[in-house]
Protein backbone atom coordinates (compact mmCIF):
# COMPACT_ATOMS: atom_id res chain seq x y z
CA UNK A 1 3.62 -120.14 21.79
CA UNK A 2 4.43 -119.52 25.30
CA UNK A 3 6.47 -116.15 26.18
CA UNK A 4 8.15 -116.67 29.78
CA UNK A 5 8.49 -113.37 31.37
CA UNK A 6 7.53 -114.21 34.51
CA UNK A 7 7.16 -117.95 36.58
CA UNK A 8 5.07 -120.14 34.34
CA UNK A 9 1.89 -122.04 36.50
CA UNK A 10 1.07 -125.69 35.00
CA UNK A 11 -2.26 -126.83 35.57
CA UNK A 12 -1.90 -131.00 34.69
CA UNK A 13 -4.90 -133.20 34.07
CA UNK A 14 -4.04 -136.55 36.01
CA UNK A 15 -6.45 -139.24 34.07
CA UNK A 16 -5.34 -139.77 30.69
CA UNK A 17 -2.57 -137.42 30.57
CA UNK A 18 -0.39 -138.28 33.55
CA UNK A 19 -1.83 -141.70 34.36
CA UNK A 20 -2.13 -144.31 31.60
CA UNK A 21 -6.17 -144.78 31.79
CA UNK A 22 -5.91 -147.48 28.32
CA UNK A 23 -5.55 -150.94 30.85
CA UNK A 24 -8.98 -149.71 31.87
CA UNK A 25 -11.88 -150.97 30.27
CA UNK A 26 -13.04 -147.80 27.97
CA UNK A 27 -16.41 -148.65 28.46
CA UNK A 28 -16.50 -147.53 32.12
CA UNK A 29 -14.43 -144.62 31.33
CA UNK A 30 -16.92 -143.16 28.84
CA UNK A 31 -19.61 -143.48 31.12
CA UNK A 32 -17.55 -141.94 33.39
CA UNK A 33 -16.80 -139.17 31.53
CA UNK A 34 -20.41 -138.97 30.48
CA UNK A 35 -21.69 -138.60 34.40
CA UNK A 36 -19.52 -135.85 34.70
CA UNK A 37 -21.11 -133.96 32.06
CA UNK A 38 -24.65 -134.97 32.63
CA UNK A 39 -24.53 -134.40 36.54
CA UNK A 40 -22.65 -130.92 35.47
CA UNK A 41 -25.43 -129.93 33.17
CA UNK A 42 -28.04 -130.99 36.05
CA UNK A 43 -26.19 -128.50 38.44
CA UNK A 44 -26.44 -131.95 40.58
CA UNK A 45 -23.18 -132.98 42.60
CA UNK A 46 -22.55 -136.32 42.98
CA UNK A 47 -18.84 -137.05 44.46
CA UNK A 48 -16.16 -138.66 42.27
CA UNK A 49 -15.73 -141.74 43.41
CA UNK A 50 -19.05 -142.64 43.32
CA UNK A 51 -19.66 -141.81 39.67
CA UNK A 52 -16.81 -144.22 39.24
CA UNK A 53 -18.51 -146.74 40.79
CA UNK A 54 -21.93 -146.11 39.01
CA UNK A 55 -19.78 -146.22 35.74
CA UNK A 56 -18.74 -150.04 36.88
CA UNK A 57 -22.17 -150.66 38.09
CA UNK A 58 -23.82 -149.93 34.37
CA UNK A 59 -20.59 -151.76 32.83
CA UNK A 60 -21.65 -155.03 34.96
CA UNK A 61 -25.43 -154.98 33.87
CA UNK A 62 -24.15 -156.19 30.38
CA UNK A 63 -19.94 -157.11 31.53
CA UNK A 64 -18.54 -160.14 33.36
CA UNK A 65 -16.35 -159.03 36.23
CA UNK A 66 -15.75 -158.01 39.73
CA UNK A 67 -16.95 -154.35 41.14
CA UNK A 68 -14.59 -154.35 43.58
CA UNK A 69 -11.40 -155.52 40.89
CA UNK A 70 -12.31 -152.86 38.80
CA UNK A 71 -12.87 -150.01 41.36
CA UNK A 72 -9.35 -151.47 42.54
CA UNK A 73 -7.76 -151.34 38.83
CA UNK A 74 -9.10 -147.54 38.67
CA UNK A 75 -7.56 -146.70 42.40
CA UNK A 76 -4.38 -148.37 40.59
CA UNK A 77 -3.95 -146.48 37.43
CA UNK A 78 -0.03 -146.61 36.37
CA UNK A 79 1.49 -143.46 35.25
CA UNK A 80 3.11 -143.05 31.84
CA UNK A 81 7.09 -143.93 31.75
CA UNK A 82 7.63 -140.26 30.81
CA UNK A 83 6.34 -138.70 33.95
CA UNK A 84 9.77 -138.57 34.98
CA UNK A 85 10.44 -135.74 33.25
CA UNK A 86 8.15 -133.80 35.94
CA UNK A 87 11.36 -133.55 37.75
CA UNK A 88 12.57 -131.24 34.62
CA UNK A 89 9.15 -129.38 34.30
CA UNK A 90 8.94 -128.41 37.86
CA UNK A 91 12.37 -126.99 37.86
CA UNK A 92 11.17 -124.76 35.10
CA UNK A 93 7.62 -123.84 36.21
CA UNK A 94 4.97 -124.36 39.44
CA UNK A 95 3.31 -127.97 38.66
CA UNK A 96 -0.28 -128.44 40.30
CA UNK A 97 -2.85 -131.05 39.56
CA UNK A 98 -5.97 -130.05 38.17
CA UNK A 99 -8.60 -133.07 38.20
CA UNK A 100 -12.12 -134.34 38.61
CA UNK A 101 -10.95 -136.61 41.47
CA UNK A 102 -11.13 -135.32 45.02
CA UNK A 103 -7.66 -134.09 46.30
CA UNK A 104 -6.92 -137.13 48.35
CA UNK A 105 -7.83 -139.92 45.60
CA UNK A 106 -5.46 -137.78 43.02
CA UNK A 107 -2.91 -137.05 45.95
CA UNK A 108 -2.88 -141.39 46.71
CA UNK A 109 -2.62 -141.80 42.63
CA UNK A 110 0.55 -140.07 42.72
CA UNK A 111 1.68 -140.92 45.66
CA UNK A 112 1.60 -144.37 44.21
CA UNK A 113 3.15 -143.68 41.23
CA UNK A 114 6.13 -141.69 42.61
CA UNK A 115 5.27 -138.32 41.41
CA UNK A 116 3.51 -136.47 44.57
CA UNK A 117 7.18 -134.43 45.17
CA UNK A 118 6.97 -132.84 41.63
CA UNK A 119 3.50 -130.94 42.91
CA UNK A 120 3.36 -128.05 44.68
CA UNK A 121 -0.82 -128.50 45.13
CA UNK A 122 -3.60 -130.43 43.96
CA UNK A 123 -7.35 -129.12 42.79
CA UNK A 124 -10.14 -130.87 42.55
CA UNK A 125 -13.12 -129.97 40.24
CA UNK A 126 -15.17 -131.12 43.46
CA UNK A 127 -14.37 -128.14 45.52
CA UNK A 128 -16.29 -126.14 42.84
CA UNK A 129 -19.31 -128.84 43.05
CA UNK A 130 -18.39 -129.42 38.71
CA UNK A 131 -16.65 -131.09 36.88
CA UNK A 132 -14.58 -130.42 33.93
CA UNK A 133 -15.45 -128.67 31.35
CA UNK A 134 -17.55 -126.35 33.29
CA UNK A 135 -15.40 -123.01 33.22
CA UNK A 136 -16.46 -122.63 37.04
CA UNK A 137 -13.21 -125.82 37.21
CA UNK A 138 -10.45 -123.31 35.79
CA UNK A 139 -11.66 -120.23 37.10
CA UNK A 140 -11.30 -121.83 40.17
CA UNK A 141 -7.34 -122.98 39.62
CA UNK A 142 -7.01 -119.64 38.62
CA UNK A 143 -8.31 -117.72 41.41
CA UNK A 144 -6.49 -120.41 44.28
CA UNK A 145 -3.38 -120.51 42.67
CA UNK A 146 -2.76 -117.59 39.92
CA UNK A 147 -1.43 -116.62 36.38
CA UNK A 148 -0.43 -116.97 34.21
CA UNK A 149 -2.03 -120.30 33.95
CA UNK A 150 -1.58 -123.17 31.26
CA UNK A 151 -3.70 -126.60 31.37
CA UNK A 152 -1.49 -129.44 29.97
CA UNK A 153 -3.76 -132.19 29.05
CA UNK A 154 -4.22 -135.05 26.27
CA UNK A 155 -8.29 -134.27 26.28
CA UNK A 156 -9.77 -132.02 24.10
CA UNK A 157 -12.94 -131.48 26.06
CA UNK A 158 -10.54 -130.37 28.93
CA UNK A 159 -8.66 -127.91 26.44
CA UNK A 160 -11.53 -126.98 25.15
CA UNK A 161 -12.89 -126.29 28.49
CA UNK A 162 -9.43 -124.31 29.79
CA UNK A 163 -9.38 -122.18 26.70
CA UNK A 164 -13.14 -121.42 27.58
CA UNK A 165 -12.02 -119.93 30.46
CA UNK A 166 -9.45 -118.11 29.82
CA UNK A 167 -5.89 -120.42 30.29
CA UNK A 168 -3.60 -120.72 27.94
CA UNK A 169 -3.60 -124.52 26.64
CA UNK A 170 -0.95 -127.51 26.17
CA UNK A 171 -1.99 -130.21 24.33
CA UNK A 172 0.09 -133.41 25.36
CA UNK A 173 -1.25 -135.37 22.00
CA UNK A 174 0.17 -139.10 23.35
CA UNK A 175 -1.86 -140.60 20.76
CA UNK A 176 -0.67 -138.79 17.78
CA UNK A 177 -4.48 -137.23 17.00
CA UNK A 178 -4.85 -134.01 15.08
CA UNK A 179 -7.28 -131.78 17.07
CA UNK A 180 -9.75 -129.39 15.28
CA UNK A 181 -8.86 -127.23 17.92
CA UNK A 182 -6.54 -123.96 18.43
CA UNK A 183 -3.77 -124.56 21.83
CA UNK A 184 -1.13 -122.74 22.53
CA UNK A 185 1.47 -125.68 22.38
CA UNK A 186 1.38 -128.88 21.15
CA UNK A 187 4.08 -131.81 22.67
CA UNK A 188 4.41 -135.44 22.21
CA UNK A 189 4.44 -136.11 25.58
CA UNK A 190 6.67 -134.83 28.80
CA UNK A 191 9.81 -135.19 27.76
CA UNK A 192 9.22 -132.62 24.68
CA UNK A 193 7.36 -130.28 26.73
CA UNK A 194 10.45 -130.57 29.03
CA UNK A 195 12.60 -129.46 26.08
CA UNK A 196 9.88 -126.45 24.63
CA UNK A 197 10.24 -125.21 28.02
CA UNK A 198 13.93 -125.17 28.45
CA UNK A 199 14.70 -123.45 24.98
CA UNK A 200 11.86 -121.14 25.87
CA UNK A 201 13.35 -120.42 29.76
């Protein structure tokens, strides 16, 4: 449960939550996801986009396809229908981006999508030299933009990773999974959160 006595700050993970990763083949995403952690645990920094592109490099050793179609297809992620319901959320709370990507490949993403005006900032897990779900990520929303501070997200490493460190969690379960995990809130997707927030306001 969320008590609103005073402005609420949303933290939202773009990839997966906001942005439909699925047309994406899942292969390259898990190895994705898997540099991340690995480079993380190494305390080695190796920029987003690249990791990306190694991702589609090691899908190619064994994959038909283009490296340049699929980096393109991952700069070209479409956002979920409901994101329109930002609009709602933002006149109810301060909405910032919290992602692995560097500020200008998640500020181009939603850009693209339509969304940018619902965000009053983006942060990147880069400017931290991490990625997510090193609690260095969150500490770092929290001390550049404030409290209290709630991740909405549909990954449970990143929830798991928030709660970590100390933010209050919002599980955006698009896929209808139980999680073995204790959050704060659980929505469907945007357009309930939209609601939880208005009854709560």
């Amino acid at each position: 449960m969320i008590l609103l006595t005073m402005r609420l700050i949303l933290a939202f993970d773009v990839f997966g939550t906001l942005l439909d990763t699925s047309s994406f083949p899942q292969e390259i995403r898990r190895k994705q996801l898997e540099l991340t952690w690995v480079y993380t645990v190494m305390e080695k920094f190796v920029p987003f986009r690249e990791i990306t592109r190694q991702a589609i490099r090691d899908y190619l050793l064994v994959n038909e396809g283009k490296e340049e179609e699929l980096m393109n297809s991952w700069l070209n992620l479409k956002a979920y229908p409901d994101v329109k319901f930002l609009g709602d959320i933002s006149a109810l709370a301060d909405v910032f981006a919290l992602s692995n990507g560097s500020v200008e490949e998640v500020k181009d993403h939603l850009r693209r999508n339509g969304i940018l005006g619902f965000f009053k900032g983006i942060v990147s897990a880069e400017e931290v030299r991490a990625y997510k779900p090193s609690p260095r990520v969150y500490k770092h929303f929290m001390e550049s933009v404030g409290y209290p501070a709630f991740l909405v997200s549909s990954n449970w490493f990143d929830l798991m990773g928030a709660r970590n460190a100390g933010m209050g969690t919002i599980y955006l379960n698009r896929r209808m999974e139980k999680l073995a995990l204790e959050v704060d809130v659980i929505a469907r997707d945007l357009e309930k959160l939209a609601q939880y927030l208005r009854e709560k306001a």
